[in-house]
N, C-alpha and C. Protein backbone atom coordinates (compact mmCIF):
# COMPACT_ATOMS: atom_id res chain seq x y z
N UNK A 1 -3.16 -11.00 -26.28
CA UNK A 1 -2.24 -11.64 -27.18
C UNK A 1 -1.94 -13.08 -26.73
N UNK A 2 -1.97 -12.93 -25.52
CA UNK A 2 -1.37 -14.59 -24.77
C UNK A 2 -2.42 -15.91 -25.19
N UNK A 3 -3.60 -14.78 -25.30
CA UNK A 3 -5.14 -15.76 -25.65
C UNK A 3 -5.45 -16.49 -26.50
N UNK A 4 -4.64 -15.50 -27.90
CA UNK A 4 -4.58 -16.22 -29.39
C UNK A 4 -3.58 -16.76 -29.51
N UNK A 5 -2.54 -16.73 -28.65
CA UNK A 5 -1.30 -18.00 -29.04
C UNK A 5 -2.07 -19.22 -28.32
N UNK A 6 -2.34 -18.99 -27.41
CA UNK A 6 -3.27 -20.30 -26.51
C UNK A 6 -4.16 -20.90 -28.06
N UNK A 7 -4.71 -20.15 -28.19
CA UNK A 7 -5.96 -20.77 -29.25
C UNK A 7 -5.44 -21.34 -30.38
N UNK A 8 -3.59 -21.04 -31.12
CA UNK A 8 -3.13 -21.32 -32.14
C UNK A 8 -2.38 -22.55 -31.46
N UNK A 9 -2.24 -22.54 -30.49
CA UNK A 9 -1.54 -23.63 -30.11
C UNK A 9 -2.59 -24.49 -29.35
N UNK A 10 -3.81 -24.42 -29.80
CA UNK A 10 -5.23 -25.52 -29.67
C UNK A 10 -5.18 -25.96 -30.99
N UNK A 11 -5.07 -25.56 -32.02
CA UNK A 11 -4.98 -25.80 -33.39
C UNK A 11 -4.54 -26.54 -33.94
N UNK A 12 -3.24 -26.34 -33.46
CA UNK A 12 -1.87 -27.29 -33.92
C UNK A 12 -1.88 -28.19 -33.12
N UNK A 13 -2.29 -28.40 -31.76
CA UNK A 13 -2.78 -29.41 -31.25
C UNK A 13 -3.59 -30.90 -31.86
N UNK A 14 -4.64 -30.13 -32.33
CA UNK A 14 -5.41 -31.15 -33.46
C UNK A 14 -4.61 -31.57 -34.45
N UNK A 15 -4.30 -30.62 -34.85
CA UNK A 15 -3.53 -31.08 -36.22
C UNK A 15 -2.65 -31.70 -36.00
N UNK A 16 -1.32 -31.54 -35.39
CA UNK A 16 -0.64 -33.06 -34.85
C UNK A 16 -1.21 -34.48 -34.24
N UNK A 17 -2.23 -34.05 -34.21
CA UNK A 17 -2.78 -35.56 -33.90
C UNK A 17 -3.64 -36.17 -34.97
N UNK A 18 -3.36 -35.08 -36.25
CA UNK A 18 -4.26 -36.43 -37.38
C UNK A 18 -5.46 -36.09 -37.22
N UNK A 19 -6.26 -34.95 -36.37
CA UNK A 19 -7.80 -34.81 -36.38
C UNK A 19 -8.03 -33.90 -36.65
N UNK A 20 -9.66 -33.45 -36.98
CA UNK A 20 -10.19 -31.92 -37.45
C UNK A 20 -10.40 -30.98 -36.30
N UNK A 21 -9.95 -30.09 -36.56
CA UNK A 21 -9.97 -28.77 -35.38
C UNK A 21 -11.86 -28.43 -35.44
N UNK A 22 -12.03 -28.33 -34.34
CA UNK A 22 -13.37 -27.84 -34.16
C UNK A 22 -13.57 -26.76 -34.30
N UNK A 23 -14.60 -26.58 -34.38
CA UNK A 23 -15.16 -24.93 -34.17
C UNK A 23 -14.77 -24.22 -32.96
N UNK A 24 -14.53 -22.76 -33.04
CA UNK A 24 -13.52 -22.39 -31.87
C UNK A 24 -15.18 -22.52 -30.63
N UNK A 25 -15.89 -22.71 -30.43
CA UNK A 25 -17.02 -22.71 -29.08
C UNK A 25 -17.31 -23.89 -28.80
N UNK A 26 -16.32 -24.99 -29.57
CA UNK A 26 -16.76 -26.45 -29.20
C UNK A 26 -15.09 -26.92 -28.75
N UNK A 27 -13.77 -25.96 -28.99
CA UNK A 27 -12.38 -26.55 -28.59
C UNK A 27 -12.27 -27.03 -27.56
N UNK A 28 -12.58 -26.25 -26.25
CA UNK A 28 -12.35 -26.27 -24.88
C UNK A 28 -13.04 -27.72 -24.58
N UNK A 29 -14.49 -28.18 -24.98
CA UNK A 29 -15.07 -28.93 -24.57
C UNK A 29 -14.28 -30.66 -25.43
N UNK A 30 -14.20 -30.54 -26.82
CA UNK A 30 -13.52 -31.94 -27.14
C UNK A 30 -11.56 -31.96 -26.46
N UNK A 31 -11.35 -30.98 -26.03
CA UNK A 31 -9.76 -31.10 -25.46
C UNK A 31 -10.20 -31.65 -23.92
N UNK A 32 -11.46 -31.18 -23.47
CA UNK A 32 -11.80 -31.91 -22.00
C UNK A 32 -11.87 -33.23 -22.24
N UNK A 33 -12.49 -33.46 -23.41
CA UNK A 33 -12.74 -34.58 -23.21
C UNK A 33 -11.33 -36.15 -23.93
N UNK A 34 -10.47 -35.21 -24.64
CA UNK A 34 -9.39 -35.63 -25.37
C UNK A 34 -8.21 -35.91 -24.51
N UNK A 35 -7.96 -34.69 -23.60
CA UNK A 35 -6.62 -34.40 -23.13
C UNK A 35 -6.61 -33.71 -21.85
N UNK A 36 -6.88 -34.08 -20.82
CA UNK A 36 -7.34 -33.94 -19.06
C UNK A 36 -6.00 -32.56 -18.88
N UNK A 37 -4.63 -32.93 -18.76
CA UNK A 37 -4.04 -32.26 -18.42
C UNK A 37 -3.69 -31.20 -19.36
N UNK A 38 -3.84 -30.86 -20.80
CA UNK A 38 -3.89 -30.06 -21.85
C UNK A 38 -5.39 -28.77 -21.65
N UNK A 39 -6.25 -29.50 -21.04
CA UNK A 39 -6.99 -28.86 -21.02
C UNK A 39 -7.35 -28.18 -20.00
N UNK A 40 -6.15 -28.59 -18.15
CA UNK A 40 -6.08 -28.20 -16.91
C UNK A 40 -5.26 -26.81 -17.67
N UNK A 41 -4.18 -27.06 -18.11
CA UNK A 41 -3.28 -25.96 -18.74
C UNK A 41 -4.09 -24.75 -19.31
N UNK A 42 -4.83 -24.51 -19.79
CA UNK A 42 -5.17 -23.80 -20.72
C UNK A 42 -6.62 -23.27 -19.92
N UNK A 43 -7.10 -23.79 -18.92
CA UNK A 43 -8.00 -23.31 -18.19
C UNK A 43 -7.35 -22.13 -17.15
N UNK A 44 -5.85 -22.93 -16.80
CA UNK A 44 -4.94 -22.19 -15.96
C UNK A 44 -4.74 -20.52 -16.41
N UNK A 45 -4.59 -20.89 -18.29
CA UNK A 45 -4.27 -19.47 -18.51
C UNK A 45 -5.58 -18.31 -18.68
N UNK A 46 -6.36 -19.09 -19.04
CA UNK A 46 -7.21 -18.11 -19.71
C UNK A 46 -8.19 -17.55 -17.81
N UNK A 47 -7.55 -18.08 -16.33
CA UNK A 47 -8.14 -17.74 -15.30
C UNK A 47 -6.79 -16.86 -14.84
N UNK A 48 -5.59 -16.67 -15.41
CA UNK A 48 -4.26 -15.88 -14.55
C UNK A 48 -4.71 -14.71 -15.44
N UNK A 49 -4.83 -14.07 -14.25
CA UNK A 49 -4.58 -12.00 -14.32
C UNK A 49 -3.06 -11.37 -14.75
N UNK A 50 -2.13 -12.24 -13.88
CA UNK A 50 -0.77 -11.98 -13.86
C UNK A 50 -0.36 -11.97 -15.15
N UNK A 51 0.64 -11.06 -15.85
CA UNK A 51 1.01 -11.42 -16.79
C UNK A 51 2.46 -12.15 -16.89
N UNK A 52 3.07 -12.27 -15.66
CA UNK A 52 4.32 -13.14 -16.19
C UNK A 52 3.68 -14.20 -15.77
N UNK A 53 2.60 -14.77 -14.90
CA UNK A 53 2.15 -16.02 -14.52
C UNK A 53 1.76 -16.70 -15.97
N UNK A 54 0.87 -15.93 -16.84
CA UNK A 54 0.26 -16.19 -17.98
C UNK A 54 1.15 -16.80 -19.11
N UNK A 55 2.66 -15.98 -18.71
CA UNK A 55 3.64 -16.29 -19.88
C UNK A 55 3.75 -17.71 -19.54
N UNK A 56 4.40 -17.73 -18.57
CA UNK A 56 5.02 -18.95 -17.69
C UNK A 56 4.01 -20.28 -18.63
N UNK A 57 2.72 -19.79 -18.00
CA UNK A 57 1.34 -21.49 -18.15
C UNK A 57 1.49 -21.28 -19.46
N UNK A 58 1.54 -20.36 -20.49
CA UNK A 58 1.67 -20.80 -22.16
C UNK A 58 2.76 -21.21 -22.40
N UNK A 59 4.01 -21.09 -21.94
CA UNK A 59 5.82 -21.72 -22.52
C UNK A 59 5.16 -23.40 -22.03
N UNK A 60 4.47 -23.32 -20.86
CA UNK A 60 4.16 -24.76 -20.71
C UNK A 60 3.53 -25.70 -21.43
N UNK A 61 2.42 -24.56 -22.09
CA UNK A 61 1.20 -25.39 -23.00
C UNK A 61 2.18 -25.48 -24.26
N UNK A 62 2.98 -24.75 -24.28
CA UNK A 62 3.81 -25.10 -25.64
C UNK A 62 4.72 -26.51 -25.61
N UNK A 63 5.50 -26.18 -24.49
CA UNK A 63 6.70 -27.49 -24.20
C UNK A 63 5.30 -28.75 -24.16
N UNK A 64 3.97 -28.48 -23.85
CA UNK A 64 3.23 -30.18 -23.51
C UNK A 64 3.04 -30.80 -25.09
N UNK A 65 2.55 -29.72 -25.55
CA UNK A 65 2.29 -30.00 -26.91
C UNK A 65 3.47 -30.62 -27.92
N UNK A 66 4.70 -29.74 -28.40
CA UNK A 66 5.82 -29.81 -28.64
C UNK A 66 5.95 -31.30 -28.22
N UNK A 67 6.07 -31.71 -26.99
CA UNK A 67 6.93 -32.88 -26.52
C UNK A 67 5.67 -33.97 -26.88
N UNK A 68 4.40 -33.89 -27.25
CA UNK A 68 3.56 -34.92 -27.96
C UNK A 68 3.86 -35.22 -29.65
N UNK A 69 4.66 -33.79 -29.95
CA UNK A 69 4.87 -33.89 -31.34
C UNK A 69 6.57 -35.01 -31.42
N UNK A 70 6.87 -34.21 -30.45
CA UNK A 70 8.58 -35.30 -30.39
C UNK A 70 8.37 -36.92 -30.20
N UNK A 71 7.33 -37.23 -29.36
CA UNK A 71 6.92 -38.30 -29.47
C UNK A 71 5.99 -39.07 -30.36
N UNK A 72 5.19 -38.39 -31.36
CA UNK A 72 4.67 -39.13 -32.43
C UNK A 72 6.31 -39.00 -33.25
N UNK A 73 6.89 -38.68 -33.49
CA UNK A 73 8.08 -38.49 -34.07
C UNK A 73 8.96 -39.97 -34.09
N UNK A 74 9.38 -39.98 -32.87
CA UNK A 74 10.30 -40.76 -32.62
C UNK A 74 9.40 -41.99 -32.72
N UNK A 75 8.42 -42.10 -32.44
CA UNK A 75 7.32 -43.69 -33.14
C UNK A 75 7.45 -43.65 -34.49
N UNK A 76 8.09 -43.67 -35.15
CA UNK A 76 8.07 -43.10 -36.55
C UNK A 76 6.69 -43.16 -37.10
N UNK A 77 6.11 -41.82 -36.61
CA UNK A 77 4.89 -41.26 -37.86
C UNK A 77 5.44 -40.42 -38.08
N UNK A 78 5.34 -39.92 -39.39
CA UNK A 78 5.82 -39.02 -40.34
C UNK A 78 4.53 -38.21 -40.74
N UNK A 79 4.39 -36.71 -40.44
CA UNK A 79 3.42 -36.23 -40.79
C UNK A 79 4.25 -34.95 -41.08
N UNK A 80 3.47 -33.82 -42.38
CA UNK A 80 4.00 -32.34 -42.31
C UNK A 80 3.37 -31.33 -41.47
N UNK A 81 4.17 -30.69 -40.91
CA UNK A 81 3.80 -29.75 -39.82
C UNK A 81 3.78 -28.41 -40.60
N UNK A 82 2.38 -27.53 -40.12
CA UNK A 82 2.39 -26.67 -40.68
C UNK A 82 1.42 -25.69 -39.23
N UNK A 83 2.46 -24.71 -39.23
CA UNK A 83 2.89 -24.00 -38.12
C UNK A 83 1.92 -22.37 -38.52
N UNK A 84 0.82 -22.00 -37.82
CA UNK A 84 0.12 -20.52 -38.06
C UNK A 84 0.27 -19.81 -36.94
N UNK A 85 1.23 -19.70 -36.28
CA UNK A 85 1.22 -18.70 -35.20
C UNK A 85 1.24 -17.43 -35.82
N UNK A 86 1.25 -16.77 -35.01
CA UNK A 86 1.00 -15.35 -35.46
C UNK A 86 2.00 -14.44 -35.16
């Protein structure tokens, strides 16, 4: 479950930034090459066994993301957010 919030919150990733979401076997590789520490995060989770470790590195990948959206925000871009978690 922790895997597909990771992957929905790769999604919305793109999509707050105004670009096309890739194909899910090409994500991992344009976020390497997009977003260094977005993509340290998310390597973190999908290698933790632990499951409260796992929670922990996704509340994170959420707050990194989130706080890129607060900041296109406050630059005033105005975009609609449209949210598919599950």
């Amino acid at each position: 479950m922790a895997n597909i919030f990771v992957h929905e919150v790769i999604k919305i990733y793109f999509k707050l930034n105004n670009s096309w979401v890739p194909r899910d076997k090409k994500l991992l590789k344009i976020i390497f090459e997009v977003d260094i520490i977005l993509y340290e995060l998310i390597k973190a989770s999908l290698k933790e066994q632990d499951l409260n470790q796992k929670i922990k590195i996704c509340h994170d990948i959420l707050v990194y993301v989130l706080r890129l959206m607060v900041e296109n925000l406050t630059h005033g871009i105005s975009r609609s957010f449209r949210f598919n978690i599950i």
